[in-house]
Protein backbone atom coordinates (compact mmCIF):
# COMPACT_ATOMS: atom_id res chain seq x y z
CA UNK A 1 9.44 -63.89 34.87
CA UNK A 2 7.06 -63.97 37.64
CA UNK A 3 4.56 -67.16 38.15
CA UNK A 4 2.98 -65.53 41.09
CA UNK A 5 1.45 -62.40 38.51
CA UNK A 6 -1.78 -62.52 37.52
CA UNK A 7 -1.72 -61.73 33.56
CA UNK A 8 -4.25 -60.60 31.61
CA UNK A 9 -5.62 -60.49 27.96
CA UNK A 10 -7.06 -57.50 26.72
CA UNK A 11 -9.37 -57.36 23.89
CA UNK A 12 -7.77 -60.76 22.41
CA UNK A 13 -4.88 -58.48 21.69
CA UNK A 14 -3.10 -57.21 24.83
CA UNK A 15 -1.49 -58.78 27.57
CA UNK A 16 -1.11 -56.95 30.81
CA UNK A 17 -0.13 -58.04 34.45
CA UNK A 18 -0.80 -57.55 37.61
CA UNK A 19 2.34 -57.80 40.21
CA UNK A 20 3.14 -57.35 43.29
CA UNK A 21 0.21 -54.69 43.20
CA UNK A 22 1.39 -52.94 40.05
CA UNK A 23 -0.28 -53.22 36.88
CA UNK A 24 1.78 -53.54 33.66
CA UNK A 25 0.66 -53.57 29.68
CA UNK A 26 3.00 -55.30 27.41
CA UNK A 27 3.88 -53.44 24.09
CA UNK A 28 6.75 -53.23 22.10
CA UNK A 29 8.37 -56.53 23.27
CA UNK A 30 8.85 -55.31 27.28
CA UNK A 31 6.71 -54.28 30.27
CA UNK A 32 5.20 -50.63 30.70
CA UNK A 33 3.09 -49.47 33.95
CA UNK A 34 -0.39 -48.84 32.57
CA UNK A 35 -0.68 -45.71 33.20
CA UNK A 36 -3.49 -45.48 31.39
CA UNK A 37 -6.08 -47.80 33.97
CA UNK A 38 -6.57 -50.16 31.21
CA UNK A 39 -6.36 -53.35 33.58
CA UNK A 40 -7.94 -51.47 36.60
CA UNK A 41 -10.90 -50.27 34.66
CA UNK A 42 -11.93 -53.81 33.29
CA UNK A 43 -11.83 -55.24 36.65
CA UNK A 44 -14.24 -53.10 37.81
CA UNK A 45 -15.85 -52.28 34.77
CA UNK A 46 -15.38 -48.69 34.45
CA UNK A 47 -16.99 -47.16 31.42
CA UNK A 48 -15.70 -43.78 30.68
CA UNK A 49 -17.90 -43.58 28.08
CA UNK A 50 -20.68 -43.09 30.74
CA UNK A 51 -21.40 -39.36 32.43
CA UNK A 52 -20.18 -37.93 35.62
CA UNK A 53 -22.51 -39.47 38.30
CA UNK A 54 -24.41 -42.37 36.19
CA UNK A 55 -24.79 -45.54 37.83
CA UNK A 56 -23.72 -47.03 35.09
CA UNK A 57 -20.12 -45.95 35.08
CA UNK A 58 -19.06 -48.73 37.42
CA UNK A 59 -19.67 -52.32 37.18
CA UNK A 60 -20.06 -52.76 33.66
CA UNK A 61 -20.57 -56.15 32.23
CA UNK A 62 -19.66 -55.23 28.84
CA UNK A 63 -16.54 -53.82 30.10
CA UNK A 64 -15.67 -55.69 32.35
CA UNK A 65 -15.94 -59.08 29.79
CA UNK A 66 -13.31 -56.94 27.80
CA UNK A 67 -10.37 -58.72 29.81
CA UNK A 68 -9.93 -62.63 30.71
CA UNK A 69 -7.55 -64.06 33.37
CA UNK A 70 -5.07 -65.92 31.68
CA UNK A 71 -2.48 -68.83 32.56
CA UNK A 72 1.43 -67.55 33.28
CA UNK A 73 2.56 -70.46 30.26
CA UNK A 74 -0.46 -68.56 28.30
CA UNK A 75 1.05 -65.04 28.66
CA UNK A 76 4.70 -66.48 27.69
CA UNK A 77 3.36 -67.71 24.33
CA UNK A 78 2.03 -64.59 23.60
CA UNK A 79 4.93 -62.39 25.26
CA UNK A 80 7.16 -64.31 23.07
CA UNK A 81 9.19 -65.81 26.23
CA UNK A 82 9.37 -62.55 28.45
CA UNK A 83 6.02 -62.94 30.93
């Protein structure tokens, strides 16, 4: 348990983390590395959706509104204890 990570809900369904510059997505009741750039790509709103070179492929409100910054006693509730 870190209170120093900054967690993360994701579509009102996933909780992810950021710590100690590592990003993590919880699923299956413990802590992967998001190895798929779900965390990264809503902070900077990265639509893949989007073509190769459109200025809309970064800094997407849409995507970006896809996350919210959420409290460490937040994140336990929903991590069932293990934030």
């Amino acid at each position: 348990m870190n209170k120093n990570a900054e967690y993360y809900l994701i579509w009102d369904c996933l909780v992810g983390k950021q710590e100690e510059g590592r990003y993590y997505i919880f699923r299956d009741d413990t802590w992967e590395h998001d190895t798929g750039s779900i965390i990264m790509d809503r902070l900077v709103g990265y639509d893949a959706s989007e073509p190769p070179g459109s200025p809309y492929g970064m800094g997407s409100g849409s995507i970006m509104f896809e996350m919210d910054e959420i409290s460490y006693e937040r994140a336990m509730e929903l991590t069932g204890g293990l934030a």
